[in-house]
Protein backbone atom coordinates (compact mmCIF):
# COMPACT_ATOMS: atom_id res chain seq x y z
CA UNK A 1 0.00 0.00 0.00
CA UNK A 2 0.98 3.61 -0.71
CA UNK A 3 2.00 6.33 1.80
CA UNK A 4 -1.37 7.71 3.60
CA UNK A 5 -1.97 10.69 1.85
CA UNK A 6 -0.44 9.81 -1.57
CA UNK A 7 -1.96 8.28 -4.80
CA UNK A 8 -1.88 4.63 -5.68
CA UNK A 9 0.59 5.68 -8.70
CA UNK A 10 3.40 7.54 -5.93
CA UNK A 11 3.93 4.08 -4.39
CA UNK A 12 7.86 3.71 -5.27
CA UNK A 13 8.01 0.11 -3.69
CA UNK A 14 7.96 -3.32 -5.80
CA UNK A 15 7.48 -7.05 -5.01
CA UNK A 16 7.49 -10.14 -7.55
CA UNK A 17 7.66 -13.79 -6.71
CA UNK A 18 7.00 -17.19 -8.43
CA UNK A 19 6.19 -19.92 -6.91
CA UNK A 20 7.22 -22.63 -9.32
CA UNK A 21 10.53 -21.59 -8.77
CA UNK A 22 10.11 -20.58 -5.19
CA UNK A 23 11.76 -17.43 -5.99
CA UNK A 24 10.78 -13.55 -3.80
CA UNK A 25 11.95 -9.89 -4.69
CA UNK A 26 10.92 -6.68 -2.67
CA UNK A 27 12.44 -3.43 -3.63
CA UNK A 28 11.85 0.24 -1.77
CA UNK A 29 12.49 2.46 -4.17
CA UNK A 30 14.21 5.76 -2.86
CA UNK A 31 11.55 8.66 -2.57
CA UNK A 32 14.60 11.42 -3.46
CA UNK A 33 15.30 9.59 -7.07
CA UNK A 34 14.11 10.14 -10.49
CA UNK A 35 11.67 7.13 -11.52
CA UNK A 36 12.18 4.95 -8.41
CA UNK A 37 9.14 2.96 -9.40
CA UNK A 38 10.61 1.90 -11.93
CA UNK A 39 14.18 1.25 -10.39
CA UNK A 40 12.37 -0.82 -8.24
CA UNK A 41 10.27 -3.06 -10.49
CA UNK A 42 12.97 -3.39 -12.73
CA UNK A 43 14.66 -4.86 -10.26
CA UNK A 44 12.58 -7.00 -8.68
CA UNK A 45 11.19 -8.58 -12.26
CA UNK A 46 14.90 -9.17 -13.42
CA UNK A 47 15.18 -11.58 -10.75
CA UNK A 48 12.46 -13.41 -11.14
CA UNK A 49 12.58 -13.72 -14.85
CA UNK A 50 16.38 -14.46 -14.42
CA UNK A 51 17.92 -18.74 -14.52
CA UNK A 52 20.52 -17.60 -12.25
CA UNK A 53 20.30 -19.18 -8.39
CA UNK A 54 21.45 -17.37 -5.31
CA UNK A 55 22.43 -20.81 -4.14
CA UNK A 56 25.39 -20.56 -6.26
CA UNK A 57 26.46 -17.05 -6.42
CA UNK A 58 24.85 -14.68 -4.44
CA UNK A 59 26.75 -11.77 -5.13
CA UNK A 60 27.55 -12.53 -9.07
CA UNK A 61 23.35 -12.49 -8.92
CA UNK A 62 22.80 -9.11 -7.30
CA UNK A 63 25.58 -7.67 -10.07
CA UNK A 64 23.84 -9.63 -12.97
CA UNK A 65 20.30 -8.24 -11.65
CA UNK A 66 22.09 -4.84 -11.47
CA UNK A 67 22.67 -4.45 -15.00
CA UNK A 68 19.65 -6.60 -16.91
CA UNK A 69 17.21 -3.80 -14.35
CA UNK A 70 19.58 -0.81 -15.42
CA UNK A 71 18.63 -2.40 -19.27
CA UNK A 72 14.82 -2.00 -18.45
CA UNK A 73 14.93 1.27 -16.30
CA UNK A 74 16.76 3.30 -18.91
CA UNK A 75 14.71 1.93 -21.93
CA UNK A 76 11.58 2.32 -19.80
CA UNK A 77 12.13 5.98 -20.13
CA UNK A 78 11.65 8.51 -23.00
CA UNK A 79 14.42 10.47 -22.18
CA UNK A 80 13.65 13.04 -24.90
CA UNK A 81 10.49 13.77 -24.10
CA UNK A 82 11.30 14.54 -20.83
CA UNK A 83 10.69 18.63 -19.10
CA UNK A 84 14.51 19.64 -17.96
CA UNK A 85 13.94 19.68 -14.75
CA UNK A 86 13.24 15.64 -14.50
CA UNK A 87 15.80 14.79 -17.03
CA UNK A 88 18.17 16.53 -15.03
CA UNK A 89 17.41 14.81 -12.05
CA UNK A 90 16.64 11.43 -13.65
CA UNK A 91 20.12 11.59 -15.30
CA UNK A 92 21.78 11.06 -11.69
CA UNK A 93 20.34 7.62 -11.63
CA UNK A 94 17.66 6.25 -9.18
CA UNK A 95 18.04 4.28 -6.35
CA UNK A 96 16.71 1.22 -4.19
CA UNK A 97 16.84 -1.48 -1.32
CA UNK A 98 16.29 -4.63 -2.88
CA UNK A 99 15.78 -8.01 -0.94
CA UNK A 100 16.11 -11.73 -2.88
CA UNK A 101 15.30 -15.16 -1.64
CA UNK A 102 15.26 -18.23 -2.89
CA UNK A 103 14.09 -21.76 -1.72
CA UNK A 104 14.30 -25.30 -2.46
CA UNK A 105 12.82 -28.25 -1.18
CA UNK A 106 15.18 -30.79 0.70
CA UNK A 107 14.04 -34.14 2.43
CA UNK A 108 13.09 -32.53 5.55
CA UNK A 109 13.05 -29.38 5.35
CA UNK A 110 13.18 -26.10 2.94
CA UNK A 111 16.46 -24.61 2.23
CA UNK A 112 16.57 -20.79 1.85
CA UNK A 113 19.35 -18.06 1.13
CA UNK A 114 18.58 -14.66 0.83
CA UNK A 115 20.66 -11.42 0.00
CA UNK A 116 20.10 -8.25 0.93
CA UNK A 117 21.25 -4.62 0.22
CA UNK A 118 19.58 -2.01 2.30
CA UNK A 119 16.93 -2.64 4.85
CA UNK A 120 14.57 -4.28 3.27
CA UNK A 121 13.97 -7.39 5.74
CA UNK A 122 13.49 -11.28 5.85
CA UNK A 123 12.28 -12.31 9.36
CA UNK A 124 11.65 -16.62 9.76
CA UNK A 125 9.24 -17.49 12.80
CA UNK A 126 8.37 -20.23 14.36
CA UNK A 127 7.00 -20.00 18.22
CA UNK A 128 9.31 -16.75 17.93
CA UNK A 129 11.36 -14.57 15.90
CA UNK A 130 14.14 -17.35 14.77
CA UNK A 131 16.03 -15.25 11.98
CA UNK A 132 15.96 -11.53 11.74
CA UNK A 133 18.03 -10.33 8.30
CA UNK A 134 19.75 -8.20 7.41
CA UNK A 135 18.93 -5.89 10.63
CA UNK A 136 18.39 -7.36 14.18
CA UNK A 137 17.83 -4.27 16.20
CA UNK A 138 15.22 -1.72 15.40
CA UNK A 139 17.78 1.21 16.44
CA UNK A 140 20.01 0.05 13.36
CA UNK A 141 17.11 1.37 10.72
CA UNK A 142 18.34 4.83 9.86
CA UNK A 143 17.73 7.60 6.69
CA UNK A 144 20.73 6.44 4.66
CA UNK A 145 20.60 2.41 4.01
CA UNK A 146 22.61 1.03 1.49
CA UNK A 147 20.98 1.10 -2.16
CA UNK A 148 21.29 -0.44 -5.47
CA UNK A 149 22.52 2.08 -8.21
CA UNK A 150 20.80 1.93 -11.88
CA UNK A 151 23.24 4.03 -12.96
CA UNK A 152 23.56 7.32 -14.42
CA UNK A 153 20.50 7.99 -17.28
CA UNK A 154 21.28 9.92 -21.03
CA UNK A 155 22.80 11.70 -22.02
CA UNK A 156 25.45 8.25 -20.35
CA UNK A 157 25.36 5.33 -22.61
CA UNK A 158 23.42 1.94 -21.94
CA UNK A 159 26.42 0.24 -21.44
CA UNK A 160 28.59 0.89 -18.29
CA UNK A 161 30.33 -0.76 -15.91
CA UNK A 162 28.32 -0.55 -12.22
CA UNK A 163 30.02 -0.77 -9.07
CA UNK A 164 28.04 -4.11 -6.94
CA UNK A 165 26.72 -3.11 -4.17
CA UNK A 166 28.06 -4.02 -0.40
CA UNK A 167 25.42 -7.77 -1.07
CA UNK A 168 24.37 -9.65 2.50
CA UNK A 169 23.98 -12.90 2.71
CA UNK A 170 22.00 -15.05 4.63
CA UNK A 171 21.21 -19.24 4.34
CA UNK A 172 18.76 -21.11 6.51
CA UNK A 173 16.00 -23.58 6.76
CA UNK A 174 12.74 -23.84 7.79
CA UNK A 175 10.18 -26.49 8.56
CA UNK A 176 6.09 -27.20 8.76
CA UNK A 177 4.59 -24.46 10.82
CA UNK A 178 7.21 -21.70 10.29
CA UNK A 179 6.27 -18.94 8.75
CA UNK A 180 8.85 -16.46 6.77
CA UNK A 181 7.77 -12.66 6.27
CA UNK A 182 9.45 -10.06 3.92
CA UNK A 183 9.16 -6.45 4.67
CA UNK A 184 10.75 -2.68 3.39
CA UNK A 185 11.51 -0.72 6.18
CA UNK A 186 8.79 0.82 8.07
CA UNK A 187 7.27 -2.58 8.40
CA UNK A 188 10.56 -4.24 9.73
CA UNK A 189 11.40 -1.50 12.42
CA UNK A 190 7.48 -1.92 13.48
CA UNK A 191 8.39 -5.47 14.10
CA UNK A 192 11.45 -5.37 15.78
CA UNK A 193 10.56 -2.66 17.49
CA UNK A 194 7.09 -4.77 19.01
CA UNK A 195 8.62 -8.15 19.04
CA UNK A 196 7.80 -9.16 22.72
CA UNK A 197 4.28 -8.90 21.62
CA UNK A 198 4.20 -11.11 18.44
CA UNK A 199 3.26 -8.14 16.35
CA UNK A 200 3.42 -10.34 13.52
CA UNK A 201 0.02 -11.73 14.05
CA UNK A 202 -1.53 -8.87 12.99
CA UNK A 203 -0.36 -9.38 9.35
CA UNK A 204 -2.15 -12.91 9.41
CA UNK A 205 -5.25 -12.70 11.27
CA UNK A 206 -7.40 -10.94 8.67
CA UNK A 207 -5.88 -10.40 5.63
CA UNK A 208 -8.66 -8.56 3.85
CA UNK A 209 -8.39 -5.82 6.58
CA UNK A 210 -4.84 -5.33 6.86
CA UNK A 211 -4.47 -2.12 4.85
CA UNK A 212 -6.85 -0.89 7.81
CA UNK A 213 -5.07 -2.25 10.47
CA UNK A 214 -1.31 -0.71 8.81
CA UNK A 215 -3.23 2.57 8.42
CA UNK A 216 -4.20 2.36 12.38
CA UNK A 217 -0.76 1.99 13.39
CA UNK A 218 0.37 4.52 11.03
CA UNK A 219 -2.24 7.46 12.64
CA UNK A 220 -1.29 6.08 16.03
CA UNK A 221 1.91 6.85 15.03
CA UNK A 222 3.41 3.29 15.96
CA UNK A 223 4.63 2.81 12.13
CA UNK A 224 5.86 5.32 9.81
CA UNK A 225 4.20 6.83 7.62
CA UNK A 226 5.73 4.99 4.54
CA UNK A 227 4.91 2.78 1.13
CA UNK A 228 4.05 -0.21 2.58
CA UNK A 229 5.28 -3.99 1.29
CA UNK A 230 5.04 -7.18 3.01
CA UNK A 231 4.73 -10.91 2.31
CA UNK A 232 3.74 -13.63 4.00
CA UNK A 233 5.09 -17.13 3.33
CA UNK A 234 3.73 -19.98 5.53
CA UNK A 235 4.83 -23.76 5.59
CA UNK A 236 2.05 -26.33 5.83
CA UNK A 237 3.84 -29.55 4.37
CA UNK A 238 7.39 -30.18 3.30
C-alpha cells in the first residue's frame, strides 16, 4: 500500500515472486530519485525472470540483476520527451533497497538463502522470531541504508560498468509451521521494534483488513508513515 496521503501511482516500492521456482523480490524504491518505481520493479522482475540461483552465487546475482534492471529502467524511459527539470534529475540515476530469496525443497526441510542490500527485511518465525536479516535491532534502521545504483541515465550510454553493491547474505531452513515474512523498512522496524508482543500476528489474522489495520498503526503513530510492502510465506507440508 501507498503512503497515507499519496496516490496509488506515488507508491515507489515493488514485489514479484513465483512460486514454481520458489523465488521472492521486494524493492523500496528511494523517494529522493528520479523514476524509483521503476528502479524498483525493474529490479525485482529481473530476478524473477532471471535462470541464475542465489544458491550458487549470491553476489555474481545481485551484479547480474544490477545491469539486466539498469537495461529496463533506462529503456523504460523517453528520455527526450522529458521537461529539464526531470531529465536533469533522472540523469543522476535512481536508487533502491532490494531483498532476494530463494528456496528449495530438501528431504526434511526447505532450504533458503537470501541477499540483501539495504533494509529491506526477511524475518523466519516459528514460536518466535528465529532469523531476523539483514537488521536485528530496530535502532540500526536509519535515513541512509545502502541502495542499489541503476546508474547514471542519457545523455550516459546503456552500457557501463556498475560498481556491486556491499550484497548480505543469509542461508537457513525452515520447517512445517514456520512462517517467513518479507518487509521494506517501516514494516521491519514496526516489528522489531514490538517483538515481545508477536506483532506479527496482525499481518495474518485478517488479511482482507490489513491495509486498515497498517493505516491504524500509522495514525497512532506506531509505524511510519511509509509505502508499505510485506509478504507472508507460511509452511504447511514439506
Amino acid at each position: 500500500m501507498c503512503k497515507l496521503g499519496n496516490k496509488e501511482n506515488e507508491y515507489e516500492d515493488s514485489i514479484s515472486y513465483d512460486m514454481d521456482t520458489l523465488r521472492f523480490a521486494i524493492a523500496d524504491g528511494a523517494s529522493g530519485s528520479a523514476f524509483a518505481e521503476l528502479w524498483a520493479s525493474s529490479l525485482t522482475k529481473s530476478y524473477i525472470e532471471s535462470d541464475l540461483s542465489l544458491f550458487d552465487d549470491p553476489v555474481g546475482v545481485v551484479s547480474a540483476i544490477q545491469k539486466e534492471a539498469r537495461n529496463r529502467w533506462y529503456n523504460g524511459i523517453a528520455w527526450n520527451k522529458l521537461p529539464w527539470f526531470l531529465k536533469n534529475k533522472a540523469t543522476m540515476g535512481s536508487y533502491s533497497t532490494l531483498l532476494l530469496m530463494e528456496m528449495r525443497n530438501t528431504d526434511d526441510s526447505i532450504e533458503f538463502v537470501a541477499s540483501a542490500v539495504g533494509d529491506s527485511c526477511l524475518f523466519v518465525i516459528d514460536q518466535r522470531l528465529r532469523v531476523s536479516f539483514p537488521i536485528s535491532d530496530h535502532r540500526e534502521f536509519g535515513v541512509s541504508p545502502k541502495l542499489v545504483w541503476s546508474g547514471q541515465g542519457q545523455p550516459v550510454k546503456l552500457d557501463v560498468k556498475l560498481s556491486i553493491p556491499s550484497v548480505h547474505t543469509v542461508r537457513g531452513s525452515v520447517y512445517k509451521e514456520d512462517r517467513i515474512i518479507l518487509a521494506t523498512d517501516s514494516v521491519s522496524k514496526w516489528l522489531l521494534e514490538n517483538e515481545s508482543d508477536d506483532p506479527w500476528e496482525i499481518l495474518l489474522e485478517n488479511p482482507q483488513e490489513l491495509k486498515k489495520a497498517i493505516a491504524d498503526l500509522i495514525n497512532k503513530k506506531v509505524m511510519r508513515n511509509d509505502d508499505i510492502t510485506a509478504a507472508v510465506i507460511t509452511f504447511t507440508d514439506n
